[in-house]
C-alpha atoms as a PDB file:
ATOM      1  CA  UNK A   1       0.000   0.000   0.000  1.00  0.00           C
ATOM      2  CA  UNK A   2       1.260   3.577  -0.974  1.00  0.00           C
ATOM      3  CA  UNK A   3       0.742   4.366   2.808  1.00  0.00           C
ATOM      4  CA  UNK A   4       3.407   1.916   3.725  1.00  0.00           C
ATOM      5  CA  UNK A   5       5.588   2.722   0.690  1.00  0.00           C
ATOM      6  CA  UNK A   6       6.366   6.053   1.087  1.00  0.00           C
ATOM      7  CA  UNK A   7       7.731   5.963   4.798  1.00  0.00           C
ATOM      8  CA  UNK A   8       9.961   2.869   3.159  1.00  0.00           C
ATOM      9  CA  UNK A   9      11.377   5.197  -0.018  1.00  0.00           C
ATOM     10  CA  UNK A  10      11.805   8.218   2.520  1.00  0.00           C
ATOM     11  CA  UNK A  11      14.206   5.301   4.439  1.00  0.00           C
ATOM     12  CA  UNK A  12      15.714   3.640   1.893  1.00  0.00           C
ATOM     13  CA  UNK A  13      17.371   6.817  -0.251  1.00  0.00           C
ATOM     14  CA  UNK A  14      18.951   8.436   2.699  1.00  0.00           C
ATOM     15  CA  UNK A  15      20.103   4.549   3.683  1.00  0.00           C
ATOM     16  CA  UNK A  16      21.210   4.807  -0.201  1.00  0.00           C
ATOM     17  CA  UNK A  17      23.089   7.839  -0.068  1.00  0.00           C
ATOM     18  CA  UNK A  18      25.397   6.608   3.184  1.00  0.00           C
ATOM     19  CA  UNK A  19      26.049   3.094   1.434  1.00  0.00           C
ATOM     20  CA  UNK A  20      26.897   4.000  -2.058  1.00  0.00           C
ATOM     21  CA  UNK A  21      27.922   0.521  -3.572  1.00  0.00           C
ATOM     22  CA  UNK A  22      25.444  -1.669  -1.524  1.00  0.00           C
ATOM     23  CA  UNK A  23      23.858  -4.898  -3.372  1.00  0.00           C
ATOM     24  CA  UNK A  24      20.604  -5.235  -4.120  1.00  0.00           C
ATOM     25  CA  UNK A  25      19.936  -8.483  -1.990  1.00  0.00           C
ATOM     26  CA  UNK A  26      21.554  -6.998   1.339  1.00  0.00           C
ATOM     27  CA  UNK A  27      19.424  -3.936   1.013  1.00  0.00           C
ATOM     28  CA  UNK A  28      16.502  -6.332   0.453  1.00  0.00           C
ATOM     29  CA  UNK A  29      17.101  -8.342   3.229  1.00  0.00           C
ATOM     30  CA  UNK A  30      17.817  -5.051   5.623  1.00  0.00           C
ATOM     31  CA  UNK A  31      14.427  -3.438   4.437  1.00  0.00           C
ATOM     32  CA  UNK A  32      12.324  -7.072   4.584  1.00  0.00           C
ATOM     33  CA  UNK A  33      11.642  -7.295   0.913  1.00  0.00           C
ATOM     34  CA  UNK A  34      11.971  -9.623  -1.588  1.00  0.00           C
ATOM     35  CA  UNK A  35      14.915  -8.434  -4.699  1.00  0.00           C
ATOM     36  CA  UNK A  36      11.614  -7.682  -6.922  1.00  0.00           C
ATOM     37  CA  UNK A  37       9.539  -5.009  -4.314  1.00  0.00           C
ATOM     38  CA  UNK A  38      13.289  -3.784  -3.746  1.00  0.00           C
ATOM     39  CA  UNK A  39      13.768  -2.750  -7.807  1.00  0.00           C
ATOM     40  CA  UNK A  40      10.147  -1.859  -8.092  1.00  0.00           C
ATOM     41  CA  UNK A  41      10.701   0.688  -5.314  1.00  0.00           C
ATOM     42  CA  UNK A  42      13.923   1.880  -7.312  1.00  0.00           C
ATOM     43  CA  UNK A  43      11.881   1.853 -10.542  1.00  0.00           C
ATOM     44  CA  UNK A  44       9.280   4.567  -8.344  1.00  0.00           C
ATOM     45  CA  UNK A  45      12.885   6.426  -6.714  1.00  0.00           C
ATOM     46  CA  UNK A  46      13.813   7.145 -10.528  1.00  0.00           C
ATOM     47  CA  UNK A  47      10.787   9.006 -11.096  1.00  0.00           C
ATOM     48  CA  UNK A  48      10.740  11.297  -8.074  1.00  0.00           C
ATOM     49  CA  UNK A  49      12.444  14.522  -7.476  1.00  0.00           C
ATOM     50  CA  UNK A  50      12.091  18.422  -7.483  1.00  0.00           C
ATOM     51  CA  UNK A  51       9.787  20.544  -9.112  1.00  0.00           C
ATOM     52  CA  UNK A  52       9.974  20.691 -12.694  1.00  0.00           C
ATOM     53  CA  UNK A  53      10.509  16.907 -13.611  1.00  0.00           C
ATOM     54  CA  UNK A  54      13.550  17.449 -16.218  1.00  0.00           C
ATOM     55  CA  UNK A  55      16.621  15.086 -16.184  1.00  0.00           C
ATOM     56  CA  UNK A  56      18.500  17.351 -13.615  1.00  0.00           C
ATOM     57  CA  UNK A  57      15.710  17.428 -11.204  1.00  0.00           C
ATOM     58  CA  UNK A  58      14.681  13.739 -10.667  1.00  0.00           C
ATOM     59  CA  UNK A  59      16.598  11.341  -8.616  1.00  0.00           C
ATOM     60  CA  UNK A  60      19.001   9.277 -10.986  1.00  0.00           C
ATOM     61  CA  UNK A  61      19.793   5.484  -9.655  1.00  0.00           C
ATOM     62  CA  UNK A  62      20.736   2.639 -11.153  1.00  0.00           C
ATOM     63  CA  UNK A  63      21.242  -1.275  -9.999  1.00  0.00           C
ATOM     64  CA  UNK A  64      23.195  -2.737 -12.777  1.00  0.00           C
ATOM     65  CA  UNK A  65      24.962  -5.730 -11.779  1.00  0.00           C
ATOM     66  CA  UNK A  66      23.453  -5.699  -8.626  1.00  0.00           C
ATOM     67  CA  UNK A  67      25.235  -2.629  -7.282  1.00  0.00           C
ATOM     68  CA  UNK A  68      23.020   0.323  -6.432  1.00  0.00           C
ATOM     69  CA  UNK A  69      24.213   3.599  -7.391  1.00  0.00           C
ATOM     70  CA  UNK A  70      22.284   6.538  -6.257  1.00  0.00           C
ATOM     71  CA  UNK A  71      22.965  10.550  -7.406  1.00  0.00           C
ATOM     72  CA  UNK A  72      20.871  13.440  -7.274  1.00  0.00           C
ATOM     73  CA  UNK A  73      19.180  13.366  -4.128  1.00  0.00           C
ATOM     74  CA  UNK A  74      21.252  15.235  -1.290  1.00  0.00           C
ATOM     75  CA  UNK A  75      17.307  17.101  -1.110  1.00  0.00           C
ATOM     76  CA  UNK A  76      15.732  13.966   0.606  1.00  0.00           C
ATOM     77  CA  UNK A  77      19.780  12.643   1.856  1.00  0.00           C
ATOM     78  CA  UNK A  78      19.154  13.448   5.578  1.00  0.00           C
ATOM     79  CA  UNK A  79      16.999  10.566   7.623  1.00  0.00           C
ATOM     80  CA  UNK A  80      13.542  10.842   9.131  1.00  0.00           C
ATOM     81  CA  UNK A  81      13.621  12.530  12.191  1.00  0.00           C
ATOM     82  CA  UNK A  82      10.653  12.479  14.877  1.00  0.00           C
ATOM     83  CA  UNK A  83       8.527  15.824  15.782  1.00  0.00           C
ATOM     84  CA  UNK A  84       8.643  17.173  19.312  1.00  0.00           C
ATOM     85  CA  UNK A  85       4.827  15.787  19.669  1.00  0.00           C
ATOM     86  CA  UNK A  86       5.511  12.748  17.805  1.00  0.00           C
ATOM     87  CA  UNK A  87       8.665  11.988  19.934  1.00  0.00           C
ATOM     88  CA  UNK A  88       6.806  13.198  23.334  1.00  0.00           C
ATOM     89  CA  UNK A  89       4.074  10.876  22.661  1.00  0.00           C
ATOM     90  CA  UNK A  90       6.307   8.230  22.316  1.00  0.00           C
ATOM     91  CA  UNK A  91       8.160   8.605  25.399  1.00  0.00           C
ATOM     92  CA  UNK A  92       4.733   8.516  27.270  1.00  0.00           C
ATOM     93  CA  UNK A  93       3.665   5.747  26.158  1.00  0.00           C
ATOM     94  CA  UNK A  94       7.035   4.074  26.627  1.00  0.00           C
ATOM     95  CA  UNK A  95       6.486   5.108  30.481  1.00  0.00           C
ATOM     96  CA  UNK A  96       2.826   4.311  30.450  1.00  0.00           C
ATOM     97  CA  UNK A  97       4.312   0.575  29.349  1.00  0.00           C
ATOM     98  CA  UNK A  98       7.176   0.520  32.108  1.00  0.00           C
ATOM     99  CA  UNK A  99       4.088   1.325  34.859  1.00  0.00           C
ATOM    100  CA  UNK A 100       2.311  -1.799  33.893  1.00  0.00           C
ATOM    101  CA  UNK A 101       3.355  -4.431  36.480  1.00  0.00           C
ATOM    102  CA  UNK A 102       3.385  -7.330  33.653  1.00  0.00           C
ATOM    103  CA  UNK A 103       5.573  -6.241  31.815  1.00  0.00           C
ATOM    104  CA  UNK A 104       8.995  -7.759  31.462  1.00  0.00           C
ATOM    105  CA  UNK A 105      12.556  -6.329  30.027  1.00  0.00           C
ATOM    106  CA  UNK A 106      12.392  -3.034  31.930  1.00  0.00           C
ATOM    107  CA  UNK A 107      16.391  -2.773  31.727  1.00  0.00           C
ATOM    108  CA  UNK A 108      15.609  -3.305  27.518  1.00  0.00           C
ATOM    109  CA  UNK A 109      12.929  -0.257  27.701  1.00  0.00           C
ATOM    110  CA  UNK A 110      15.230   1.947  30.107  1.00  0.00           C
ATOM    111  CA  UNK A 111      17.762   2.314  27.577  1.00  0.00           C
ATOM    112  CA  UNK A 112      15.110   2.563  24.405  1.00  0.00           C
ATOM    113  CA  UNK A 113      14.001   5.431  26.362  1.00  0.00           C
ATOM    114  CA  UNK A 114      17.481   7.056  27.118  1.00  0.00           C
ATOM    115  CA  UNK A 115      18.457   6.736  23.567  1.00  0.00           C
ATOM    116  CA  UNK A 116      15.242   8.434  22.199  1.00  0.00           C
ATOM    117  CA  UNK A 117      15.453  11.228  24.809  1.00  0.00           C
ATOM    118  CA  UNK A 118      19.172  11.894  23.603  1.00  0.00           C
ATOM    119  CA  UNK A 119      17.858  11.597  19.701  1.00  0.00           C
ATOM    120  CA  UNK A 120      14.200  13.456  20.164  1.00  0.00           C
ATOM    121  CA  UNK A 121      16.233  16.654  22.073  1.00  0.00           C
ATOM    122  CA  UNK A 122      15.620  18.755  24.730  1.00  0.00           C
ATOM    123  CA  UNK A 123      12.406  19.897  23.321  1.00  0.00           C
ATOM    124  CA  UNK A 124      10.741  16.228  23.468  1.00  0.00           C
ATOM    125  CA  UNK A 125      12.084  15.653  26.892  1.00  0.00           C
ATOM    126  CA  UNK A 126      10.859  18.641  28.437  1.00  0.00           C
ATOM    127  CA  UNK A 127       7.199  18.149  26.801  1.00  0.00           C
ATOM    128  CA  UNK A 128       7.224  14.299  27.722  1.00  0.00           C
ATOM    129  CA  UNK A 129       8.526  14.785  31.423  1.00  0.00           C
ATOM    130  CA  UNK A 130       4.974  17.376  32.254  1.00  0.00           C
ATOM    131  CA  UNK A 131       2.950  14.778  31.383  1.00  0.00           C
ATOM    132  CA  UNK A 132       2.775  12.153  33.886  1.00  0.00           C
ATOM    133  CA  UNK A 133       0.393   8.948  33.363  1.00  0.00           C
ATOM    134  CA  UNK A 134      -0.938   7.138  36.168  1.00  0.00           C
ATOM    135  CA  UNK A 135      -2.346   4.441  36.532  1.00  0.00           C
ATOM    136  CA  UNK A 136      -5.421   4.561  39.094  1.00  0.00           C
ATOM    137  CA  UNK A 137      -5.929   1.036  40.159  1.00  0.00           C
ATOM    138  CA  UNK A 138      -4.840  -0.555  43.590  1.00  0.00           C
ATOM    139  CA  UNK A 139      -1.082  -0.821  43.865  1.00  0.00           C
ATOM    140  CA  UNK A 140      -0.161  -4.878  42.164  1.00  0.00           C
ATOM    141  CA  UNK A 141      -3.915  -4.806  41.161  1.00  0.00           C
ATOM    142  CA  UNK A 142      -3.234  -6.180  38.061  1.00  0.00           C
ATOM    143  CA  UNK A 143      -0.936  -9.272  39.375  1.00  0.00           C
ATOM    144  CA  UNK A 144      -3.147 -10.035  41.980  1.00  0.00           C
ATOM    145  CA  UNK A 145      -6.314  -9.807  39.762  1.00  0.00           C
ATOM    146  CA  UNK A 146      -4.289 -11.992  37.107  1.00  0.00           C
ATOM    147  CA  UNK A 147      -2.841 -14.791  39.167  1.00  0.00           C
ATOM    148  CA  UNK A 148      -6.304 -15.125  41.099  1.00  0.00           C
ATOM    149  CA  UNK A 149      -7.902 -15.701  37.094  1.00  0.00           C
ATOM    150  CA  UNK A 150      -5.310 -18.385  36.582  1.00  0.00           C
ATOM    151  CA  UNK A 151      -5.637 -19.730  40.056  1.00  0.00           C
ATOM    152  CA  UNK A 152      -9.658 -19.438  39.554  1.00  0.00           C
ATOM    153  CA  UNK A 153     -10.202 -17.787  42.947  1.00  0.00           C
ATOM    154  CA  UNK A 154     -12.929 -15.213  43.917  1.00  0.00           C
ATOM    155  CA  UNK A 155     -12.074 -11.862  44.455  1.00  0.00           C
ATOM    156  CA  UNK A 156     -12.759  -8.885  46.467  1.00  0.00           C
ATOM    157  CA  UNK A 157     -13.113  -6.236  44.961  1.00  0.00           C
ATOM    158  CA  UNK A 158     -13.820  -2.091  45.872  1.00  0.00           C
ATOM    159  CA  UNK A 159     -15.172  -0.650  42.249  1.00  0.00           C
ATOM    160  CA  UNK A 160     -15.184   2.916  41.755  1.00  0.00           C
ATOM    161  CA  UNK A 161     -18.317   3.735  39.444  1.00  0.00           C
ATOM    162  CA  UNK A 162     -18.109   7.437  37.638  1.00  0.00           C
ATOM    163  CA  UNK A 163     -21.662   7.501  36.753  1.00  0.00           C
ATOM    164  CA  UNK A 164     -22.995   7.108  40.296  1.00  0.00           C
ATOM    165  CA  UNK A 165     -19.327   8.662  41.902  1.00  0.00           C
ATOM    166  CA  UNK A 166     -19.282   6.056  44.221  1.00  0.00           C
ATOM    167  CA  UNK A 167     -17.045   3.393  45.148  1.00  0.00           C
ATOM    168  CA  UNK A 168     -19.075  -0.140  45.984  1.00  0.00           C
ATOM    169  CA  UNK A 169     -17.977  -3.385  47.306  1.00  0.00           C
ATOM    170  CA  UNK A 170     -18.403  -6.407  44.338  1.00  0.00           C
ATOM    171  CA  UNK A 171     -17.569 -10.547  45.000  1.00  0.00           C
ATOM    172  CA  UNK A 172     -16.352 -11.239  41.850  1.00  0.00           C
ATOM    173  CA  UNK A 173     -15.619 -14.274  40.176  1.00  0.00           C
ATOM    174  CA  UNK A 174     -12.937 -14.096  37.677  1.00  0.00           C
ATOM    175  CA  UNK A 175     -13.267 -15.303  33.906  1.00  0.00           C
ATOM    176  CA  UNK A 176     -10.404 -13.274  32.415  1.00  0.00           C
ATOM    177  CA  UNK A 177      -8.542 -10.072  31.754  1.00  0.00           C
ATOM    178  CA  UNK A 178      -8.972  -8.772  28.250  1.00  0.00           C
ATOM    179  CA  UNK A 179      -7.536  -5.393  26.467  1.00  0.00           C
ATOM    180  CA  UNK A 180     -10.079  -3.495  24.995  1.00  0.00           C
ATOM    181  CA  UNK A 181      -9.145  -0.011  23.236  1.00  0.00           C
ATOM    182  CA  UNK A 182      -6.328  -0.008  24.935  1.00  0.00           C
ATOM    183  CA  UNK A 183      -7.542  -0.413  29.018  1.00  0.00           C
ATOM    184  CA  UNK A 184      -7.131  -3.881  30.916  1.00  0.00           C
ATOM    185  CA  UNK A 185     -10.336  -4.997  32.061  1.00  0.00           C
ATOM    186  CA  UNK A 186     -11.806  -7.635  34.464  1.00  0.00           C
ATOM    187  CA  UNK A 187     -14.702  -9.936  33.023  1.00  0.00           C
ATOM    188  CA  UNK A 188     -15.839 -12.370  35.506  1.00  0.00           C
ATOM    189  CA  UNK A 189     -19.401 -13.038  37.456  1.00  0.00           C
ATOM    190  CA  UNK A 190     -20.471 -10.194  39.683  1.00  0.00           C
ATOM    191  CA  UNK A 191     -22.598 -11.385  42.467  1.00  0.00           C
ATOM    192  CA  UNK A 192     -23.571  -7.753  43.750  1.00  0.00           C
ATOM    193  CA  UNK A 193     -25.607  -7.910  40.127  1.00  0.00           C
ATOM    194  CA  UNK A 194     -25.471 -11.363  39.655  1.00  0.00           C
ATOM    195  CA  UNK A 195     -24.843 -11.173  36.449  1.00  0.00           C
ATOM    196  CA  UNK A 196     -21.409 -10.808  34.145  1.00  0.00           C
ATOM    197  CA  UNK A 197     -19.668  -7.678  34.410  1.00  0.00           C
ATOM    198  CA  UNK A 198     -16.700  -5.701  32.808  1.00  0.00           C
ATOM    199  CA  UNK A 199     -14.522  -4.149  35.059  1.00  0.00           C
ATOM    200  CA  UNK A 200     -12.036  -1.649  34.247  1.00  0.00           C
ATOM    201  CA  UNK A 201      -8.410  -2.267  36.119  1.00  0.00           C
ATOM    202  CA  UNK A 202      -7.647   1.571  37.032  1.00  0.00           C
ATOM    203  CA  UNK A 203     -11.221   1.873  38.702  1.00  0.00           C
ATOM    204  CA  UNK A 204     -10.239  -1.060  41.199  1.00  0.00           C
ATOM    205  CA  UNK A 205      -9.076   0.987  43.944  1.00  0.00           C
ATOM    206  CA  UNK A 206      -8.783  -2.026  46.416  1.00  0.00           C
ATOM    207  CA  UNK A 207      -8.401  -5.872  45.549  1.00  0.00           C
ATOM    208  CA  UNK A 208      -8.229  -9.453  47.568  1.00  0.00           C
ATOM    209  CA  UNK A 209      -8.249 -12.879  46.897  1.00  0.00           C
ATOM    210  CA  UNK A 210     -10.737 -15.079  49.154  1.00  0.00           C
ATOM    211  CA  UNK A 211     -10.028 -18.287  49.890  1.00  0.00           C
ATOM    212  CA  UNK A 212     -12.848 -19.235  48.425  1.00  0.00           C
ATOM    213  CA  UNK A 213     -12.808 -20.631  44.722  1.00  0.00           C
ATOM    214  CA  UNK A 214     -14.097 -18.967  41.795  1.00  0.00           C
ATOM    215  CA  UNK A 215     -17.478 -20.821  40.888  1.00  0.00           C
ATOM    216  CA  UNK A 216     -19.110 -18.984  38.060  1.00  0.00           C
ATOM    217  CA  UNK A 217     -23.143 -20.243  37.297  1.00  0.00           C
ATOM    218  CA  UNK A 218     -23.062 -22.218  33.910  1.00  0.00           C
ATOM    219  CA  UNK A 219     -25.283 -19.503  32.446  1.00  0.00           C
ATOM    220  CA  UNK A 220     -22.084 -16.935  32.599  1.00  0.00           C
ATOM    221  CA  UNK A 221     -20.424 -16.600  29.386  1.00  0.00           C
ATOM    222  CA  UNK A 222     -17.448 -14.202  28.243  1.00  0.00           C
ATOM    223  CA  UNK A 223     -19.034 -11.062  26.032  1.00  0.00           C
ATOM    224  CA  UNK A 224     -17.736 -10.608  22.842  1.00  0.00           C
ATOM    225  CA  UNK A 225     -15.733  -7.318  22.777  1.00  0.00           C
ATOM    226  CA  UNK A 226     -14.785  -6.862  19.336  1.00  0.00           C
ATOM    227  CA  UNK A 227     -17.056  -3.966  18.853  1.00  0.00           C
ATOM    228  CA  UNK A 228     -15.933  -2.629  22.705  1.00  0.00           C
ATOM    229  CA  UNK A 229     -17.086  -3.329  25.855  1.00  0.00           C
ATOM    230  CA  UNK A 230     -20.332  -1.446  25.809  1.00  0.00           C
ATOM    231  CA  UNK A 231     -23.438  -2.566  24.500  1.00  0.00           C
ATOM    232  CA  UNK A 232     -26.686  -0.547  24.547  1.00  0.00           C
ATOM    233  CA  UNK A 233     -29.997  -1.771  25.198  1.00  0.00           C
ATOM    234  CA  UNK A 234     -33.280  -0.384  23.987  1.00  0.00           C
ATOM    235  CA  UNK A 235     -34.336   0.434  27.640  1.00  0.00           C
ATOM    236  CA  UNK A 236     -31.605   2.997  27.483  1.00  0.00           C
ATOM    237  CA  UNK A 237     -32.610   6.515  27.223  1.00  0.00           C
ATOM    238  CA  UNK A 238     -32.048   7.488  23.541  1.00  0.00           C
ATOM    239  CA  UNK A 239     -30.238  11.229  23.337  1.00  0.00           C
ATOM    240  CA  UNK A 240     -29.884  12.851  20.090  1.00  0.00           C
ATOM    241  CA  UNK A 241     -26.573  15.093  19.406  1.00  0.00           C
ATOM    242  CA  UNK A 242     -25.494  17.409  16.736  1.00  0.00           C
ATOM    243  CA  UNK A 243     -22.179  17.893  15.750  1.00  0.00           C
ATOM    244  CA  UNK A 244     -19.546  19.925  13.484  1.00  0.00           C
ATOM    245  CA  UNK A 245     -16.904  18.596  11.423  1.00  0.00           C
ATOM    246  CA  UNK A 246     -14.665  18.838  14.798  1.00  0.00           C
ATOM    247  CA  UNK A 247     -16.948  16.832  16.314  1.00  0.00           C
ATOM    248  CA  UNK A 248     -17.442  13.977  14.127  1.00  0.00           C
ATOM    249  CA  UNK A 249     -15.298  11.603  15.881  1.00  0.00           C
ATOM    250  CA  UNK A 250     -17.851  11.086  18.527  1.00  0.00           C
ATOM    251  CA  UNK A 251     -19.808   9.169  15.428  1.00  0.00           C
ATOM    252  CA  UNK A 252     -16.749   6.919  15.204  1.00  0.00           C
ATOM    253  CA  UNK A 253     -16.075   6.368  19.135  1.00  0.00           C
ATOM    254  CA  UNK A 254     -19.601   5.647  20.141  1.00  0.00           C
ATOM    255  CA  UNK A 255     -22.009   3.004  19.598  1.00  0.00           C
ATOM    256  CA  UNK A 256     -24.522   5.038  17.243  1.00  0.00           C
ATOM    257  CA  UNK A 257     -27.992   3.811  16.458  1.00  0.00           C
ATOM    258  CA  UNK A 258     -28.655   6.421  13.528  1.00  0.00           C
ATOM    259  CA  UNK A 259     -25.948   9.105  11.730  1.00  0.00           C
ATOM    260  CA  UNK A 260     -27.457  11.747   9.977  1.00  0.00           C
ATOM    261  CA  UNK A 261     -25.583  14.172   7.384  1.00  0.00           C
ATOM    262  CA  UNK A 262     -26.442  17.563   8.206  1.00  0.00           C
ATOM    263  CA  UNK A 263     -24.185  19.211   5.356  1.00  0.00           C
ATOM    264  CA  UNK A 264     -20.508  21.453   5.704  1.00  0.00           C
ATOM    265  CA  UNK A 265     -19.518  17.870   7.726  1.00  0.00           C
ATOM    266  CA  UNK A 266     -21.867  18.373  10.773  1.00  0.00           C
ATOM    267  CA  UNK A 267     -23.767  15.204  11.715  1.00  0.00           C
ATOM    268  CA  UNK A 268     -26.484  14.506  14.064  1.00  0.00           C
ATOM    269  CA  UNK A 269     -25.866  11.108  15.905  1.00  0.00           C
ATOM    270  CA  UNK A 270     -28.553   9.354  18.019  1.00  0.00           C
ATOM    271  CA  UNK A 271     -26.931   6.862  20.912  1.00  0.00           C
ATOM    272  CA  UNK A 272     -27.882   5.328  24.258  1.00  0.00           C
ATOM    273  CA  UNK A 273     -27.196   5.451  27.427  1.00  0.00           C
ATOM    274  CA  UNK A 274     -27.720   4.307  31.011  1.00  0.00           C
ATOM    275  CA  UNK A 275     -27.058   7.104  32.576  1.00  0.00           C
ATOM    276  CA  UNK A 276     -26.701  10.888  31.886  1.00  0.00           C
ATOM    277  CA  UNK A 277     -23.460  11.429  33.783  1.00  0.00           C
ATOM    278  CA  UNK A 278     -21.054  10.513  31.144  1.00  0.00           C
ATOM    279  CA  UNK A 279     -22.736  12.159  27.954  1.00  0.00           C
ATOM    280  CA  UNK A 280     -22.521  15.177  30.553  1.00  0.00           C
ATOM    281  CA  UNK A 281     -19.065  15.095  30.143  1.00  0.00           C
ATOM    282  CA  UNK A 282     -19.151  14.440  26.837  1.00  0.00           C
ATOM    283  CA  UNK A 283     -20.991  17.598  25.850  1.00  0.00           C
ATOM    284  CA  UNK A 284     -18.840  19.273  27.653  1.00  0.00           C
ATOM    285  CA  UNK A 285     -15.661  18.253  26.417  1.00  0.00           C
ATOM    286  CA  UNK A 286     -17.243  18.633  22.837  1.00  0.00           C
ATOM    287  CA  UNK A 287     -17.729  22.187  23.832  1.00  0.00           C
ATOM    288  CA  UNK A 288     -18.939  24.549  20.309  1.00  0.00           C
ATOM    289  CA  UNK A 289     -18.316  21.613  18.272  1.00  0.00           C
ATOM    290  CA  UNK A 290     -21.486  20.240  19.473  1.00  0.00           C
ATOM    291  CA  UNK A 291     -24.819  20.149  21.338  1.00  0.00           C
ATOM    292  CA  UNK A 292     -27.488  18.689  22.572  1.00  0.00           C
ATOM    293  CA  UNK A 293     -30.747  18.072  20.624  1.00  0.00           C
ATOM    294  CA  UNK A 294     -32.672  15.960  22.893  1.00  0.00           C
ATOM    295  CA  UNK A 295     -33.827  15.294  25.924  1.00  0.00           C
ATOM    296  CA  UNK A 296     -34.261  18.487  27.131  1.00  0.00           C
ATOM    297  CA  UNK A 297     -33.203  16.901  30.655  1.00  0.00           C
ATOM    298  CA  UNK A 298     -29.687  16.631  29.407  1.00  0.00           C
ATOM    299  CA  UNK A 299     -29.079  19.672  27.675  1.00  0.00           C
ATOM    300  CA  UNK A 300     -30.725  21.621  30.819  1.00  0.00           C
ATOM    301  CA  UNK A 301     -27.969  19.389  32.782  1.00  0.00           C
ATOM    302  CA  UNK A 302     -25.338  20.149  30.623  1.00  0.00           C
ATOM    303  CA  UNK A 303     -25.907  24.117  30.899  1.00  0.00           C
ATOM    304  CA  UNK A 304     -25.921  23.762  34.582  1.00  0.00           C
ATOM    305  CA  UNK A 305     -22.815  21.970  34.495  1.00  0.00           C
ATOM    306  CA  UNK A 306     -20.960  24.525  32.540  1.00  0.00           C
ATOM    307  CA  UNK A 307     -22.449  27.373  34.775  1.00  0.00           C
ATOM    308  CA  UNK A 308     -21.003  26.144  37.512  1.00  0.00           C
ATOM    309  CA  UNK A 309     -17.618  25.250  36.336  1.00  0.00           C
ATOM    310  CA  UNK A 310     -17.647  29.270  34.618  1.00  0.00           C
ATOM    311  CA  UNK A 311     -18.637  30.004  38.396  1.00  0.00           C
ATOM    312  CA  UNK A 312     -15.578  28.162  39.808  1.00  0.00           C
ATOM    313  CA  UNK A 313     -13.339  30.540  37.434  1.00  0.00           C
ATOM    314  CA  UNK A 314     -15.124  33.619  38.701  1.00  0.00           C
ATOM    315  CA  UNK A 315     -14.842  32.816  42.453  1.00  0.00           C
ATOM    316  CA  UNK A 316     -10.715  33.047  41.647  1.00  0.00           C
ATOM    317  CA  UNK A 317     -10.545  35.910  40.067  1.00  0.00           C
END
């Protein structure tokens, strides 16, 4: 695909330009080609250049023999080299992947991360160190939560619930730990609903293992998370949004039961939801690049939210 092509050709003529006199199957083997995608990417190099498109502004290479000569191209000579936000990002989630407690070769990732600070700059390493990620569950949550699933033991387990802000006590018998868009989550059989339940690790703020084994009803099966972890029902309250072209990712994030084209790439998007707490949020972290259509409950909810948050700002000055 062109999308993985050009990254390769924007590699392979500075690589080019460093090695004159390197053979075609080395170069091949270094890039994980076969010979043929190798000289069909040359064939594309020859045709590329500056403006203009005469002999003495495209790229001139050759691989006669086997031998790849290369001239022309000191414009494109120098290699890739990350962004500060592209580097920054990187580090993050480099850190974000030494936090989590599973994860093995932290000596391996300690110097990956030394070596990109030195090669990203100053720049990326000041960004990078103001952001700091933290994972919110119980301290060895994970481990604990993991070995108890392989062990099949019941856990105990204090949930913290956003939509209700409250934290509640769950028995909980393990199934397994699944990664879903990115977060770890519990599935097992929750007898405080007594039915299955997803739980997401950083929301476990406290976590232990009964001695007691894990003895799920034979009517608990794992969910299918393919599509993400939640699934609407039709006894949801149905809210209706409308969005501008800034806004459109909510279409592509959220479970939608109808998307509308309103024209100049706004959208109105009808979803459900349990409760009203998180589409709160939602609105408000959409800010002008959306609102709320319907029900009037929400949108009055949403207003009252922002109010008071515009209140907060006033009380400080």
């Amino acid at each position: 695909m062109s999308s993985d092509r050009l990254p390769r050709l924007l590699a392979l003529v500075p690589y080019l330009m460093s090695h004159p006199g390197a053979q075609v199957p080395e170069v091949a083997q270094l890039f994980g080609l076969s010979e043929k995608q190798l000289v069909d990417d040359l064939q594309l190099v020859w045709m590329c250049g500056l403006p203009g498109h005469t002999p003495g502004d495209l790229i001139d290479v050759s691989w006669d023999g086997g031998e790849i000569t290369i001239e022309n191209a000191e414009t494109i000579a120098r290699p890739l080299k990350l962004g500060v936000d592209e580097a920054s990002a990187l580090l993050v989630a480099l850190r974000m992947l030494d936090e989590l407690p599973e994860f093995e070769g932290r000596d391996v990732l300690s110097r990956v991360i030394a070596k990109l600070e030195q090669a990203a700059g100053d720049g990326a390493a000041a960004v990078s160190s103001q952001v700091q990620v933290e994972v919110g569950a119980a301290p060895g949550a994970h481990s604990v939560i993991t070995d108890a699933t392989r062990r099949r033991r019941r856990l105990s387990l204090h949930y913290y619930v956003p939509g209700r802000d409250e934290i509640t006590p769950r028995e909980v018998d393990p199934m397994r730990v699944v990664v879903v868009d990115g977060r770890h989550y519990l599935e097992g059989w929750c007898y405080r609903a007594e039915a299955m339940r997803m739980f997401r690790l950083d929301r476990i703020v406290e976590v232990d293992v009964l001695d007691v084994a894990a003895n799920p009803p034979a009517e608990a099966e794992p969910m299918d998370v393919t599509e993400g972890v939640f699934r609407p029902s039709d006894s949801d309250e149905l809210v209706e949004l409308e969005v501008t072209a800034a806004g459109r990712w909510v279409a592509e994030y959220y479970p939608c039961e109808e998307i509308v084209e309103l024209g100049e790439g706004r959208l109105r998007v009808s979803l459900r939801a349990r409760d009203q707490s998180w589409l709160v949020r939602l609105a408000l972290r959409l800010g002008d690049s959306g609102r709320v259509l319907s029900p009037a409950s929400l949108a009055d909810r949403v207003a009252e939210t922002a109010k008071a948050a515009l209140a907060n700002y006033d009380s400080v000055a």
